[in-house]
PDB file of N, CA and C in Angstrom:
ATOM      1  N   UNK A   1      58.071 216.833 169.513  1.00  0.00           N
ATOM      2  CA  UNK A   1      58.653 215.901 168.569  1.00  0.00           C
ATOM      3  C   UNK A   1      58.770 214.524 169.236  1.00  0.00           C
ATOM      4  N   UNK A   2      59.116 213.919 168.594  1.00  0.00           N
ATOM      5  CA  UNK A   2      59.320 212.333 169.300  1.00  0.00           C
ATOM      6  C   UNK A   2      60.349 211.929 169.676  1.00  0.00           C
ATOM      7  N   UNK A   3      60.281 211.351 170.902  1.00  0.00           N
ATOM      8  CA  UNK A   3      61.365 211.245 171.595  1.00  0.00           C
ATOM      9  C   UNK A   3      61.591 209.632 171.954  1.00  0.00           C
ATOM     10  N   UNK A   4      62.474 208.928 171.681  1.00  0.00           N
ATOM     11  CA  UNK A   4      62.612 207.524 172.440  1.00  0.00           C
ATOM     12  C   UNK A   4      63.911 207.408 173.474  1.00  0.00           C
ATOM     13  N   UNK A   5      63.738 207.209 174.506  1.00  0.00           N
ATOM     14  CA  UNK A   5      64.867 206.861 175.305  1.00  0.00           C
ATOM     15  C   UNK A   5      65.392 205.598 176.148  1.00  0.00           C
ATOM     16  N   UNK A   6      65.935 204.960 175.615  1.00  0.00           N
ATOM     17  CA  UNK A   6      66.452 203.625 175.977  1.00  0.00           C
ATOM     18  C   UNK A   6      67.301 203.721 177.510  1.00  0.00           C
ATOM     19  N   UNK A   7      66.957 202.826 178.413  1.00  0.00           N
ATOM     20  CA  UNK A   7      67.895 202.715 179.801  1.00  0.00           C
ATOM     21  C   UNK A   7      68.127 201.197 179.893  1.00  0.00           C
ATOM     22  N   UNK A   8      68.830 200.820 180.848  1.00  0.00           N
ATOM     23  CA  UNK A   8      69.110 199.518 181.508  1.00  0.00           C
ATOM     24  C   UNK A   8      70.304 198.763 180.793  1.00  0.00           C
ATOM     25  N   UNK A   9      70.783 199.283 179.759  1.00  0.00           N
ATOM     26  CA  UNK A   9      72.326 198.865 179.183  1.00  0.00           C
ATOM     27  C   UNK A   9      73.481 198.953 180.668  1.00  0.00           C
ATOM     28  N   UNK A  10      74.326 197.742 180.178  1.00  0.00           N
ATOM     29  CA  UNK A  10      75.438 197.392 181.618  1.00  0.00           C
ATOM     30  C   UNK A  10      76.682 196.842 181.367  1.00  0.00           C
ATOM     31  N   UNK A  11      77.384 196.538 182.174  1.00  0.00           N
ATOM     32  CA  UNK A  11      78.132 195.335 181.888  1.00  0.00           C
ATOM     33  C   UNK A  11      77.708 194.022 182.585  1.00  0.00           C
ATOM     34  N   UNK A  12      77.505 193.000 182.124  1.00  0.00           N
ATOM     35  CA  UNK A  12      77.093 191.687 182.568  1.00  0.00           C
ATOM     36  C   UNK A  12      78.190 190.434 182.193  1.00  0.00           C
ATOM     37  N   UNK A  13      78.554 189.240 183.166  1.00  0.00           N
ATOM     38  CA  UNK A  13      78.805 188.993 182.967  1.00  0.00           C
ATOM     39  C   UNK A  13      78.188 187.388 181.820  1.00  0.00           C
ATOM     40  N   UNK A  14      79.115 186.733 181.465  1.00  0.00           N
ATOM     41  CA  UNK A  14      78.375 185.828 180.261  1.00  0.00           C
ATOM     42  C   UNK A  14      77.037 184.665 180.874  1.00  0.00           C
ATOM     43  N   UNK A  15      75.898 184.747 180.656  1.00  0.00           N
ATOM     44  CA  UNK A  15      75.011 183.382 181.144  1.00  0.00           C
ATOM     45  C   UNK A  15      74.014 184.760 182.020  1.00  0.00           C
ATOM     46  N   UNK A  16      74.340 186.121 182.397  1.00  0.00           N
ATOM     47  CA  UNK A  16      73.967 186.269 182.779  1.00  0.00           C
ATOM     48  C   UNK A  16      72.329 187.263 182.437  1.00  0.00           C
ATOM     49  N   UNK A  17      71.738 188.409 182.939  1.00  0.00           N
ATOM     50  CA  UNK A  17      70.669 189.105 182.543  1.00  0.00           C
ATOM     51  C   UNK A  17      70.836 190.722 182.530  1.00  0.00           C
ATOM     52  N   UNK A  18      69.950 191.211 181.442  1.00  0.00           N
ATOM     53  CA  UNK A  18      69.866 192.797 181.397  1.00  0.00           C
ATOM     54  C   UNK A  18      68.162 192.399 180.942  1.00  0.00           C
ATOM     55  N   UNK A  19      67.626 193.773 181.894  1.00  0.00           N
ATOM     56  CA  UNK A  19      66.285 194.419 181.185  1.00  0.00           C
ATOM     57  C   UNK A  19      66.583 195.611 180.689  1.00  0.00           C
ATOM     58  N   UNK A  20      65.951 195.595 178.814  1.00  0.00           N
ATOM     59  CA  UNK A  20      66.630 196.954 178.886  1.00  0.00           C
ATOM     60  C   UNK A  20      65.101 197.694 178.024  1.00  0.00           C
ATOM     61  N   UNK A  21      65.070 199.118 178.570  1.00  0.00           N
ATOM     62  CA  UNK A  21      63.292 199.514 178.888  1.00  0.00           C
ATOM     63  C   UNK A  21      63.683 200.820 177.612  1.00  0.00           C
ATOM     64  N   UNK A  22      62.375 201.041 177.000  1.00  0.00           N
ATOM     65  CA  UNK A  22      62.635 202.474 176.131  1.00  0.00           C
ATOM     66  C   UNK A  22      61.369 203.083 175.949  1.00  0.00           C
ATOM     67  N   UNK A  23      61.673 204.574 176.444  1.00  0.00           N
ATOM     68  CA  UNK A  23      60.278 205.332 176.687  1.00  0.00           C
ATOM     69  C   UNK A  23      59.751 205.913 175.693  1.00  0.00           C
ATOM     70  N   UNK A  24      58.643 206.273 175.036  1.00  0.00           N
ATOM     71  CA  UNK A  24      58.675 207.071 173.705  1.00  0.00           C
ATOM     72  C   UNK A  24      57.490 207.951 174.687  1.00  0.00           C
ATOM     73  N   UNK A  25      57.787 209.147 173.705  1.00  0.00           N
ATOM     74  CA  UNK A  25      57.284 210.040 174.064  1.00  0.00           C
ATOM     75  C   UNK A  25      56.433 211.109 172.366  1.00  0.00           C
ATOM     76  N   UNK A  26      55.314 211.818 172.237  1.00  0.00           N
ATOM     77  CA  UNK A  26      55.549 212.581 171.049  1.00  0.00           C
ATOM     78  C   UNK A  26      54.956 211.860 170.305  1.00  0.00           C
ATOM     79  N   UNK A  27      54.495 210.828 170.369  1.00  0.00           N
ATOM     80  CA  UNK A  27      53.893 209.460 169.082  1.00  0.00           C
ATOM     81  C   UNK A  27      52.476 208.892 170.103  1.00  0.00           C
ATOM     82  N   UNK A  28      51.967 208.632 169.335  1.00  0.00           N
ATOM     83  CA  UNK A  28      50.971 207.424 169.579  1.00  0.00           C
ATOM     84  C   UNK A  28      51.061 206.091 169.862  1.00  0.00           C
ATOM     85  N   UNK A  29      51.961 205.994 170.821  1.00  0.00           N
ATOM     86  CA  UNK A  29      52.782 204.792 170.983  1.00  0.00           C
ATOM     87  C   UNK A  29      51.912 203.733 170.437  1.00  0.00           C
ATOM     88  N   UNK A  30      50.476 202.763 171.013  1.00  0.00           N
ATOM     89  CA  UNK A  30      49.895 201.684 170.657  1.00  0.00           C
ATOM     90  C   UNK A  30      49.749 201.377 169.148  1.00  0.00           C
ATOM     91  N   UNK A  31      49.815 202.216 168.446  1.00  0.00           N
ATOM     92  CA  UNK A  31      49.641 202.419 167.132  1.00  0.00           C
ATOM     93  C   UNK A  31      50.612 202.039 166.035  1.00  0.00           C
ATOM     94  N   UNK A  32      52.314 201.643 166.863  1.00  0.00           N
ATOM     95  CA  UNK A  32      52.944 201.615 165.869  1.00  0.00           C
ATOM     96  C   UNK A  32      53.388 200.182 166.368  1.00  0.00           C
ATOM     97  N   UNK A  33      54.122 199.124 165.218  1.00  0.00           N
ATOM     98  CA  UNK A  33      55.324 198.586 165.285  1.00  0.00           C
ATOM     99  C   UNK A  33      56.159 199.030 166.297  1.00  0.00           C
ATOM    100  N   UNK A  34      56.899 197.959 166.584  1.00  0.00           N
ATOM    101  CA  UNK A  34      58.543 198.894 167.328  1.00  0.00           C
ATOM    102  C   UNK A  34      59.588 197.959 167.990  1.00  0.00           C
ATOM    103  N   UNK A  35      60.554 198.090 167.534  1.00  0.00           N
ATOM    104  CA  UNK A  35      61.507 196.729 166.801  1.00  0.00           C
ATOM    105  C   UNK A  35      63.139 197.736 167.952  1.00  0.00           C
ATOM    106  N   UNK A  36      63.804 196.574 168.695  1.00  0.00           N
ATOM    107  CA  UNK A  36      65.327 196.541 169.162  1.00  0.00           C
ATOM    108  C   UNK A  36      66.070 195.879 167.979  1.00  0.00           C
ATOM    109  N   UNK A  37      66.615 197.227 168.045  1.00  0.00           N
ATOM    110  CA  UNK A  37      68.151 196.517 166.994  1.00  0.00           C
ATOM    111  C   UNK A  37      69.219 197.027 167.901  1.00  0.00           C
ATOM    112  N   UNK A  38      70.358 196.055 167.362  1.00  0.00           N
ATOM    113  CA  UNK A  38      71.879 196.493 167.814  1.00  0.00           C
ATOM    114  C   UNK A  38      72.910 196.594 166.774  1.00  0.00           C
ATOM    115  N   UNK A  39      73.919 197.098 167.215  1.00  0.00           N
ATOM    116  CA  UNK A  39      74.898 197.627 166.546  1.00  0.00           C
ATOM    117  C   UNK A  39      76.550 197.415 167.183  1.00  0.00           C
ATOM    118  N   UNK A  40      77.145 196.470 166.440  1.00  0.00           N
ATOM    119  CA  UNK A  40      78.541 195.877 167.025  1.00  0.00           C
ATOM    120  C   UNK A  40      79.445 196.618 166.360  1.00  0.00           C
ATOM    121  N   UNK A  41      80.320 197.200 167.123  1.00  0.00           N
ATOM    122  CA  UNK A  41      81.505 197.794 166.468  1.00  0.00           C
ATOM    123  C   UNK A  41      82.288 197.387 164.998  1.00  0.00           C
ATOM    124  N   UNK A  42      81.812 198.205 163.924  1.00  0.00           N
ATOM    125  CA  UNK A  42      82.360 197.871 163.025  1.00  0.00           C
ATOM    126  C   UNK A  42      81.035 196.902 162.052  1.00  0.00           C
ATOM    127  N   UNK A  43      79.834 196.709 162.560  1.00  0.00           N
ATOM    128  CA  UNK A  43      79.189 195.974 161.817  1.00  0.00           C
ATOM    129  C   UNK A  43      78.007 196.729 161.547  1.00  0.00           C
ATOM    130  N   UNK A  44      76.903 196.166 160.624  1.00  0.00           N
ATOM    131  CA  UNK A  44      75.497 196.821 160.748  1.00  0.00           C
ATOM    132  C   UNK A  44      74.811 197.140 161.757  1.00  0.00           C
ATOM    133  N   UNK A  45      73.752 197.908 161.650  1.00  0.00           N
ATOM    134  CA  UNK A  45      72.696 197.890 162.639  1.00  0.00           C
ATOM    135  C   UNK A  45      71.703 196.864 161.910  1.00  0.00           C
ATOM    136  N   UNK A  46      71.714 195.762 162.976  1.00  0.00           N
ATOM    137  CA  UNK A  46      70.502 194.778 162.811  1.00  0.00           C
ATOM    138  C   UNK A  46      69.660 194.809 163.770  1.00  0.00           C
ATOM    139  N   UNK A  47      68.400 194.337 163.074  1.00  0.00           N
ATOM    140  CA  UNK A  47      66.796 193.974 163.743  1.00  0.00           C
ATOM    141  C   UNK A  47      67.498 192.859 164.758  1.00  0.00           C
ATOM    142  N   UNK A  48      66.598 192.771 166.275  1.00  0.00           N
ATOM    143  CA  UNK A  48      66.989 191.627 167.055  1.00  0.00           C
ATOM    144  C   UNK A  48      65.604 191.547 167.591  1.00  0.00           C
ATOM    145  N   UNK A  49      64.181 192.134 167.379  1.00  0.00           N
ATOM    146  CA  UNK A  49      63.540 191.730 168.036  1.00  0.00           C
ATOM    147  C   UNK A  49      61.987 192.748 167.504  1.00  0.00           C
ATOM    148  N   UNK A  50      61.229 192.520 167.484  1.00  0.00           N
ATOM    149  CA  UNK A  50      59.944 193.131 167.032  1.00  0.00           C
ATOM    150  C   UNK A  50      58.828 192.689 167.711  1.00  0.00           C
ATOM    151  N   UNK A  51      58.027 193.826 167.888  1.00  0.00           N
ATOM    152  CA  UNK A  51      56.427 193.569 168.492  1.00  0.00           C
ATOM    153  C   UNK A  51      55.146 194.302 167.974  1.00  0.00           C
ATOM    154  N   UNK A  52      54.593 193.751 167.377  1.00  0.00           N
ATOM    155  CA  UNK A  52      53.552 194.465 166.833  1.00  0.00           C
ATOM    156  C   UNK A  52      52.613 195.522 167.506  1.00  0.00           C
ATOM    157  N   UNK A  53      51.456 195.825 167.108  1.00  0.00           N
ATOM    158  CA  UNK A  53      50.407 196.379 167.801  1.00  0.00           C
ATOM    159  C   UNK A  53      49.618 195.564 168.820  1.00  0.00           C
ATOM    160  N   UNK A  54      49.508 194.621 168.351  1.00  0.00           N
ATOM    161  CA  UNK A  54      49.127 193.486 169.159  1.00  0.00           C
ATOM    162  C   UNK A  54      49.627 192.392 170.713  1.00  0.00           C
ATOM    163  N   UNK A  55      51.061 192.948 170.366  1.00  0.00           N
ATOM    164  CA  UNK A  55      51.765 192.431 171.673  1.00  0.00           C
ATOM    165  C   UNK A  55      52.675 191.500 170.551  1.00  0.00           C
ATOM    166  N   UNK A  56      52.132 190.900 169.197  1.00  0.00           N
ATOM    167  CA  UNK A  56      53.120 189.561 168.748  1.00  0.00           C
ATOM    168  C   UNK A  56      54.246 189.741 168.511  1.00  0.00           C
ATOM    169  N   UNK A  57      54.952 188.748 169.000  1.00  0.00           N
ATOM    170  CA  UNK A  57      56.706 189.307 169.042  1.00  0.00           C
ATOM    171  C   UNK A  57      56.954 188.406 168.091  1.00  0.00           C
ATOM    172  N   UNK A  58      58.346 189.025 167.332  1.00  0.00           N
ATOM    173  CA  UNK A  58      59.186 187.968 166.391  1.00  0.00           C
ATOM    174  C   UNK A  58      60.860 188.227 166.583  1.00  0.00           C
ATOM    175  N   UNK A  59      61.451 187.676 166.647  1.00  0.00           N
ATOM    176  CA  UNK A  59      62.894 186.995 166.975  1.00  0.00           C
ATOM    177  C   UNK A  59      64.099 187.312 165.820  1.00  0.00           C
ATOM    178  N   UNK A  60      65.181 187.469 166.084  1.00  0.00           N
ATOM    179  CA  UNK A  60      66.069 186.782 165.028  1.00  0.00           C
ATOM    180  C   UNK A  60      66.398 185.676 165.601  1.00  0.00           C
ATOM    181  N   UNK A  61      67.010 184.535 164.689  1.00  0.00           N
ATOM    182  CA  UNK A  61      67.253 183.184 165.599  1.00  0.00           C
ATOM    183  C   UNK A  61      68.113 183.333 166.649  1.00  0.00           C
ATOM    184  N   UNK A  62      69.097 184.043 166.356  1.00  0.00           N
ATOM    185  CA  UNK A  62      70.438 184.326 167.151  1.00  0.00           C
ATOM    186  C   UNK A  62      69.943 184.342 168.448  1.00  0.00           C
ATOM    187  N   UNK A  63      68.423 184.989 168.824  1.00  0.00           N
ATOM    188  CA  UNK A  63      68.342 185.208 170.374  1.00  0.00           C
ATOM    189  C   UNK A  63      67.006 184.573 170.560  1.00  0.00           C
ATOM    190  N   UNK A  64      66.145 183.786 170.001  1.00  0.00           N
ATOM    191  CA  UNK A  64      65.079 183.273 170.362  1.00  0.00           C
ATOM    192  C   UNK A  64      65.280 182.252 171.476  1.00  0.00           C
ATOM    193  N   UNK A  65      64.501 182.271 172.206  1.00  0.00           N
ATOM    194  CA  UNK A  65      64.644 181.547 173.595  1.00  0.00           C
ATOM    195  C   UNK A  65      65.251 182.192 174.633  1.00  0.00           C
ATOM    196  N   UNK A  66      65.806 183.184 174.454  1.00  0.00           N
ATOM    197  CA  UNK A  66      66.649 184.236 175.200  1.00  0.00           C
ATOM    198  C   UNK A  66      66.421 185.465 175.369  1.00  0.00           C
ATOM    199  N   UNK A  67      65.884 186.056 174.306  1.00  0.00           N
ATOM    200  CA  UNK A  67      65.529 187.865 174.588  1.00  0.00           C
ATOM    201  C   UNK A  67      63.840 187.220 174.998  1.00  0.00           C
ATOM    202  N   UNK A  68      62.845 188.393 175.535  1.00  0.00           N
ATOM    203  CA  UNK A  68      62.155 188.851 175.381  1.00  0.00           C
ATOM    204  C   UNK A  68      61.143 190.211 175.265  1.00  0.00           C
ATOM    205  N   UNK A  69      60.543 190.114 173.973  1.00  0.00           N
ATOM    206  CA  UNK A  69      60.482 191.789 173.890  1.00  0.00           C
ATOM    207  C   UNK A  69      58.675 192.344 173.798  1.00  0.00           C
ATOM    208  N   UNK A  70      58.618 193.152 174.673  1.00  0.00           N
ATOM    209  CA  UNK A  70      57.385 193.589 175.479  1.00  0.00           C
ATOM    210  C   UNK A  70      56.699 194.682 175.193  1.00  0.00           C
ATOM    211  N   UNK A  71      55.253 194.912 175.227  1.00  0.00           N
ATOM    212  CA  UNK A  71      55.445 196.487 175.601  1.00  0.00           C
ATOM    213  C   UNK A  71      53.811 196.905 176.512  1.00  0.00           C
ATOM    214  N   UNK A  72      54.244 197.899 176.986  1.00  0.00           N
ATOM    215  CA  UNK A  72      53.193 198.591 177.707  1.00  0.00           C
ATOM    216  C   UNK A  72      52.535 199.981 177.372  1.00  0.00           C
ATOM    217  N   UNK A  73      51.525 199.954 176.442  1.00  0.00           N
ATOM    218  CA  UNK A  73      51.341 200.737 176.061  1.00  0.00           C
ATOM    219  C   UNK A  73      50.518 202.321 177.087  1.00  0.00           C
ATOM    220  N   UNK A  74      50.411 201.821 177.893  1.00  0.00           N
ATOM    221  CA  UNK A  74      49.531 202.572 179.135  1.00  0.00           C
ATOM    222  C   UNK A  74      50.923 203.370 179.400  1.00  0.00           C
ATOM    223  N   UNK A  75      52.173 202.568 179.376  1.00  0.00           N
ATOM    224  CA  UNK A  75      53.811 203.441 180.150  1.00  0.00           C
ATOM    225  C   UNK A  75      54.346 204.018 178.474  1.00  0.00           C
ATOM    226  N   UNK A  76      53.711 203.671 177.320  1.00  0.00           N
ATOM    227  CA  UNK A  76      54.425 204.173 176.283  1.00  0.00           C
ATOM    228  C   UNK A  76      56.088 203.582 175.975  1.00  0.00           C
ATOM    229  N   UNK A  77      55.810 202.580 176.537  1.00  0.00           N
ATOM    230  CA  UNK A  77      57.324 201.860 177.433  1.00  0.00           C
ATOM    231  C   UNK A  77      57.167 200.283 176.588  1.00  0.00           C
ATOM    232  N   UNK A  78      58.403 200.146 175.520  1.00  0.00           N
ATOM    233  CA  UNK A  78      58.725 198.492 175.091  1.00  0.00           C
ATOM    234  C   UNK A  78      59.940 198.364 175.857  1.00  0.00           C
ATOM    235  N   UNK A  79      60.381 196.978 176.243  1.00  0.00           N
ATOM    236  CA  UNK A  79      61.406 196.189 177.063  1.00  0.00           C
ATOM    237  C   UNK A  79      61.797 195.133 176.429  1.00  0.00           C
ATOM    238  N   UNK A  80      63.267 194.715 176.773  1.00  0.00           N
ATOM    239  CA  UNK A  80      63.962 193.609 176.198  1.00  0.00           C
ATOM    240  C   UNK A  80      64.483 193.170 177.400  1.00  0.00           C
ATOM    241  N   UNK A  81      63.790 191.583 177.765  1.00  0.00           N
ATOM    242  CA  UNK A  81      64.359 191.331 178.723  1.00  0.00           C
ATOM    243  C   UNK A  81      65.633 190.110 178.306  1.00  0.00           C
ATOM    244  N   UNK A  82      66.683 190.217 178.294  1.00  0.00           N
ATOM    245  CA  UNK A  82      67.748 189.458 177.715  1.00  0.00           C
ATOM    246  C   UNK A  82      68.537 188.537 178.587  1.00  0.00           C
ATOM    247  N   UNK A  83      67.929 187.224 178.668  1.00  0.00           N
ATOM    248  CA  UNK A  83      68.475 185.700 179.699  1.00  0.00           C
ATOM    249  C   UNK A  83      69.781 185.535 179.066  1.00  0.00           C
ATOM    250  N   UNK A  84      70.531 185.042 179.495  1.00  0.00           N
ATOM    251  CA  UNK A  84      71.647 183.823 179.104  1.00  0.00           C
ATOM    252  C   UNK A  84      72.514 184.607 177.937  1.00  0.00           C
ATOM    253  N   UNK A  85      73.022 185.580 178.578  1.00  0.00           N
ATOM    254  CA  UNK A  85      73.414 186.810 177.348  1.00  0.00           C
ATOM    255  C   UNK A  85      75.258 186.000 177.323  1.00  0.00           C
ATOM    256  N   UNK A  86      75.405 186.077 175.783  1.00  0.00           N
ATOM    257  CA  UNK A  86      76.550 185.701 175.332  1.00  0.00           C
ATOM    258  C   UNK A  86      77.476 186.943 175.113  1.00  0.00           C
ATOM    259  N   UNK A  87      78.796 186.568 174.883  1.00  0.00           N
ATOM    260  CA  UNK A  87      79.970 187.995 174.499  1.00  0.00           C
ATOM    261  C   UNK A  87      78.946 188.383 173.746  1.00  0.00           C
ATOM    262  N   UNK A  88      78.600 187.530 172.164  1.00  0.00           N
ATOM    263  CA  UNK A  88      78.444 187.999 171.242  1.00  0.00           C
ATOM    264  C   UNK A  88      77.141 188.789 171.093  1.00  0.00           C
ATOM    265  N   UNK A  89      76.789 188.611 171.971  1.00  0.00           N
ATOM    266  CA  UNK A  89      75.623 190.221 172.638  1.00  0.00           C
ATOM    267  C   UNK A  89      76.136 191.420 172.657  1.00  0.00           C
ATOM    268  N   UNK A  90      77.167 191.559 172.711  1.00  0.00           N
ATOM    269  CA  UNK A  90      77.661 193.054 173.028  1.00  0.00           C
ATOM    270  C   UNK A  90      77.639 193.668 171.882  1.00  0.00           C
ATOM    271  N   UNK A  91      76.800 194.968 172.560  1.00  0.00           N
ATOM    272  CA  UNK A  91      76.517 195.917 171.506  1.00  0.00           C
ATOM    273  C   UNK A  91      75.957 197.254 171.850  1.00  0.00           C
ATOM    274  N   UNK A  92      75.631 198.232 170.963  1.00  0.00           N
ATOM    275  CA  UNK A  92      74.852 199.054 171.351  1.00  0.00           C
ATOM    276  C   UNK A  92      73.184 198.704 170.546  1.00  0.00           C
ATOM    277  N   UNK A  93      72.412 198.469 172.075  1.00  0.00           N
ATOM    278  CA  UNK A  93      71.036 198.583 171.463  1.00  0.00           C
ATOM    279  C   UNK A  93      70.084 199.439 171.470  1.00  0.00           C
ATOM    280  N   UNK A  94      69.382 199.694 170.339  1.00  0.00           N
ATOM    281  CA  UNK A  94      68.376 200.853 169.837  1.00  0.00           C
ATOM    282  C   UNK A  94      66.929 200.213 169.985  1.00  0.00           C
ATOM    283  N   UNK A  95      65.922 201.206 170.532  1.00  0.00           N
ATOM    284  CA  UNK A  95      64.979 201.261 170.138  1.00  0.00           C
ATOM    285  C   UNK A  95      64.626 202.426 168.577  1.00  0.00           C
ATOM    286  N   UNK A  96      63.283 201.918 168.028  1.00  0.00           N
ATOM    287  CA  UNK A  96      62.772 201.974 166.651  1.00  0.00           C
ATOM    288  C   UNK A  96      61.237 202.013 166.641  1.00  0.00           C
ATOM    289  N   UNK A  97      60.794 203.151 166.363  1.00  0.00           N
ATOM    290  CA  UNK A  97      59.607 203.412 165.900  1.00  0.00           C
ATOM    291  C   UNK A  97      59.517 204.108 164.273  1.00  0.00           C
ATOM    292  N   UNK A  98      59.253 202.976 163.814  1.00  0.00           N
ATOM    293  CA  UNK A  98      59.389 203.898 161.935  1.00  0.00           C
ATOM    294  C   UNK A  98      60.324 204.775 161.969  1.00  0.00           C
ATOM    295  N   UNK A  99      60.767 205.794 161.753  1.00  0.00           N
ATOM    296  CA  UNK A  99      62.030 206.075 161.180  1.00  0.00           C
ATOM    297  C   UNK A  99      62.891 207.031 162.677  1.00  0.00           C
ATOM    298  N   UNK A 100      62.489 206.872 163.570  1.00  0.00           N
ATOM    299  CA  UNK A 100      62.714 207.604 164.790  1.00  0.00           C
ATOM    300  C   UNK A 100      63.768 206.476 165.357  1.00  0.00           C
ATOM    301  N   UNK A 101      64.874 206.888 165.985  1.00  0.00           N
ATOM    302  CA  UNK A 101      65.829 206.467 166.740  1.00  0.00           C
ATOM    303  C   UNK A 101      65.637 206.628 168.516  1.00  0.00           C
ATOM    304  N   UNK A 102      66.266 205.700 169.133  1.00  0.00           N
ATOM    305  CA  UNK A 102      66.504 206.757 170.758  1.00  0.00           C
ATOM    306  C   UNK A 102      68.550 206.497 170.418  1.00  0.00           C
ATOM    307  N   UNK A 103      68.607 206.974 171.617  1.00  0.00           N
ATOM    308  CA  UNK A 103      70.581 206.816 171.216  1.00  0.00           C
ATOM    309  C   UNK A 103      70.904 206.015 172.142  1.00  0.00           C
ATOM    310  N   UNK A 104      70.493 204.882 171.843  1.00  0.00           N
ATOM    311  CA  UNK A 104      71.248 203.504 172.483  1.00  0.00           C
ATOM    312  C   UNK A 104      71.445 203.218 173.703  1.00  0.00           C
ATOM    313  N   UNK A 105      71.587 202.052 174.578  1.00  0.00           N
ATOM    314  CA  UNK A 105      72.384 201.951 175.365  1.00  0.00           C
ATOM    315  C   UNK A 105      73.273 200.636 175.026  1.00  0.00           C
ATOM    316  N   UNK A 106      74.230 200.883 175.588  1.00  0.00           N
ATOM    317  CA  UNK A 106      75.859 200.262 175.653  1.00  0.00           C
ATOM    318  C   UNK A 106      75.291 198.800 176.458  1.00  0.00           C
ATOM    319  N   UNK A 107      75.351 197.182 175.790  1.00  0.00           N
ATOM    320  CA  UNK A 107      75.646 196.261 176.327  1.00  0.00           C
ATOM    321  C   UNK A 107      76.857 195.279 176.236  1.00  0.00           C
ATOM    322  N   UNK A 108      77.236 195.377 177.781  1.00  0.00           N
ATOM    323  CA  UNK A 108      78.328 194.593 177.103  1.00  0.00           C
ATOM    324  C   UNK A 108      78.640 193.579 177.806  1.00  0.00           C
ATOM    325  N   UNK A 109      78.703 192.610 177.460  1.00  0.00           N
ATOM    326  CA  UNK A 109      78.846 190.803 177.743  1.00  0.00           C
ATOM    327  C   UNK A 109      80.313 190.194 178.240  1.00  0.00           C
ATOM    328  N   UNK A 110      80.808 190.243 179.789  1.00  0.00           N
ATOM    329  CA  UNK A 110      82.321 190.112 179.657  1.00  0.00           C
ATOM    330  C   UNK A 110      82.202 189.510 180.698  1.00  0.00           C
ATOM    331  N   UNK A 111      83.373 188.408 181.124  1.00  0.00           N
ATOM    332  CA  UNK A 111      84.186 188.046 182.579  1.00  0.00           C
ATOM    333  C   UNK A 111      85.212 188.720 182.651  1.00  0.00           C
TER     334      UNK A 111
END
């Protein structure tokens, strides 16, 4: 079955960096879409970042200039590398392949 597993969630402090990596397993990885969302206590799960088949990435504004989101299809492996991370980063973030979940990891943005 398909498996996604997200690592590299932390505590960081504000201005500072997280890479955060997610493995899929069970799928045809090159083949699909595959989009980081997060999830703030008490709010939706929103889209924060997408990459096509192609490598083309697209943004929400909130983090353009700041995330970047990757993938390697040879490791079956997309990455979010996240600069200049604000509180309002904190969250739990998911990787997403069409309707498949991994179970998050915990970021959280504090002094």
């Amino acid at each position: 079955q398909v498996q996604l597993v997200e690592s590299g969630g932390g505590l960081v402090q504000p201005g500072g960096s997280l890479r955060l990596s997610c493995v899929a397993s069970g799928v045809i990885f090159s083949r699909y879409v595959v989009r980081w969302f997060r999830q703030a206590p008490g709010n939706q799960r929103d889209v924060v970042a997408t990459v096509n088949q192609g490598g083309i990435a697209n943004y929400v504004d909130s983090v353009k200039g700041r995330f970047t989101i990757s993938r390697d299809n040879a490791k079956n492996t997309v990455y979010l590398q996240m600069n200049s991370l604000k509180p309002e980063d904190t969250a739990v973030y998911y990787c997403n392949i069409v309707g498949w979940w991994g179970q998050g990891t915990q970021v959280t943005v504090s002094s």
